[in-house]
Protein backbone atom coordinates (compact mmCIF):
# COMPACT_ATOMS: atom_id res chain seq x y z
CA UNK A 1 43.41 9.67 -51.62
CA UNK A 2 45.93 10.56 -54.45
CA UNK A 3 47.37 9.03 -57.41
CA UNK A 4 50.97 7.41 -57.04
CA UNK A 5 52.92 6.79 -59.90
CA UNK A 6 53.99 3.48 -60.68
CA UNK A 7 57.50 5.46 -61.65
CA UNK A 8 57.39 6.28 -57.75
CA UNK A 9 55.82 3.25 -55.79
CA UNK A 10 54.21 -0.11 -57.08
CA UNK A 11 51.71 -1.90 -55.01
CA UNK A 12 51.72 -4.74 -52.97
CA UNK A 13 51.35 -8.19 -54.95
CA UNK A 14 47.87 -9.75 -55.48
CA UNK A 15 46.09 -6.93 -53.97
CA UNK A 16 43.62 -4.77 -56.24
CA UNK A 17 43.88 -1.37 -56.45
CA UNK A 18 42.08 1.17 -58.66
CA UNK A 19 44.66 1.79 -61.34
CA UNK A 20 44.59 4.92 -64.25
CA UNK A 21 44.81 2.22 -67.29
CA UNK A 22 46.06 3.26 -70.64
CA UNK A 23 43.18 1.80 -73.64
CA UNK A 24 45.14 3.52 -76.71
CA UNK A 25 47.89 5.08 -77.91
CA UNK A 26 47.26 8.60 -76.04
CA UNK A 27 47.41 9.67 -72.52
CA UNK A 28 43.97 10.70 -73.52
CA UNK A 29 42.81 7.53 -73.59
CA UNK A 30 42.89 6.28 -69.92
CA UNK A 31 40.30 5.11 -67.76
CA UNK A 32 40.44 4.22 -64.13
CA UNK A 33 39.89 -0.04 -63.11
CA UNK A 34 40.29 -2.21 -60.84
CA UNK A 35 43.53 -4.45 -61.24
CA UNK A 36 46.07 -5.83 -59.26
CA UNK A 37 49.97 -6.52 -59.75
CA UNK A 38 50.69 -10.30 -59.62
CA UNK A 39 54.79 -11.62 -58.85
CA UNK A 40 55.89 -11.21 -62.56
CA UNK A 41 55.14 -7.74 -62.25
CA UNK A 42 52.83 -7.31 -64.90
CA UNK A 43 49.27 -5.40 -63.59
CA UNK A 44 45.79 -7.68 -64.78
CA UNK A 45 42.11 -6.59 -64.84
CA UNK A 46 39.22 -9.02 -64.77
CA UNK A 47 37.64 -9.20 -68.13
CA UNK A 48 33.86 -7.44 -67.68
CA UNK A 49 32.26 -10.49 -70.01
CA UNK A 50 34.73 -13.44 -69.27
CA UNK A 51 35.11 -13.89 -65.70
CA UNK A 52 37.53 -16.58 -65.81
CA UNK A 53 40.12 -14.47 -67.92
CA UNK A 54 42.41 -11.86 -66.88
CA UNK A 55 43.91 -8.85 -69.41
CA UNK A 56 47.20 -7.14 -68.82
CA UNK A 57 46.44 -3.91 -68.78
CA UNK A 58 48.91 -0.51 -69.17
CA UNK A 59 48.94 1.23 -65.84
CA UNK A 60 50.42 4.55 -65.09
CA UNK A 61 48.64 5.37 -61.62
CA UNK A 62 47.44 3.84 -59.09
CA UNK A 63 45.70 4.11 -55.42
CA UNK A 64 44.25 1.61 -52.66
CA UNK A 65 40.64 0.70 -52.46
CA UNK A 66 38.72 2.70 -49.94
CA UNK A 67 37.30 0.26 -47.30
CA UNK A 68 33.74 -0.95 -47.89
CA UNK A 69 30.56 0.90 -46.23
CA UNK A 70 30.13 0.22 -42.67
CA UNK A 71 26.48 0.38 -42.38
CA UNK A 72 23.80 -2.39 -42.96
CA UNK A 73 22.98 -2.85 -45.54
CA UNK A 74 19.99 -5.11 -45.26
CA UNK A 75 17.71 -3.04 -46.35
CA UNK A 76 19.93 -2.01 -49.60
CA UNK A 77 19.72 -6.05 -50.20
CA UNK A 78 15.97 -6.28 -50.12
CA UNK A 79 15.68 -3.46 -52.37
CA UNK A 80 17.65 -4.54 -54.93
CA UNK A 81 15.86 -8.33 -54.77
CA UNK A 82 12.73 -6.52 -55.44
CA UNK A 83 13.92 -4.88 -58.46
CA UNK A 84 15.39 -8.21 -59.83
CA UNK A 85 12.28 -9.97 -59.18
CA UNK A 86 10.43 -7.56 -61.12
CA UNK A 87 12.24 -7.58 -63.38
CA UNK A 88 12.47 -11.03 -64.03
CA UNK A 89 16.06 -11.04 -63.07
CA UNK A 90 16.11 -12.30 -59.96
């Protein structure tokens, strides 16, 4: 997959997309998120620490999602419930 500018194509509404985000003041300061582009046009990102809150975020780029894996992944589950559990996470 490629980048597309948002200068050439947005995305669809309410769909999330990785997006090249813009932190600072620099095009040296970017770093790829998720995000999506909501009906007033503006592109939000899901907070890492506060779930319930949404940040505008500064997008130049963006591309779909690829799809998810296909296989099971039962045993990937299990796995990771054993580590929680000992690690008292779980």
């Amino acid at each position: 997959m490629e980048w597309i500018s948002i200068k050439d194509r947005l995305p669809n509404s309410n769909i999330n997309v990785l997006v090249c985000n813009i932190f600072g003041q620099t095009l040296d300061e970017r770093e790829p998120c998720i995000a999506h582009r909501e009906d007033d046009g503006f592109f939000y990102i899901l907070k890492p620490f506060n779930y319930d809150e949404y940040g505008i975020v500064n997008v130049t780029h963006w591309m779909p999602l690829p799809d998810a894996p296909e296989q099971d992944i039962t045993e990937e589950i299990k796995c990771q419930l054993d580590y929680n559990e000992k690690k008292g996470t779980g």
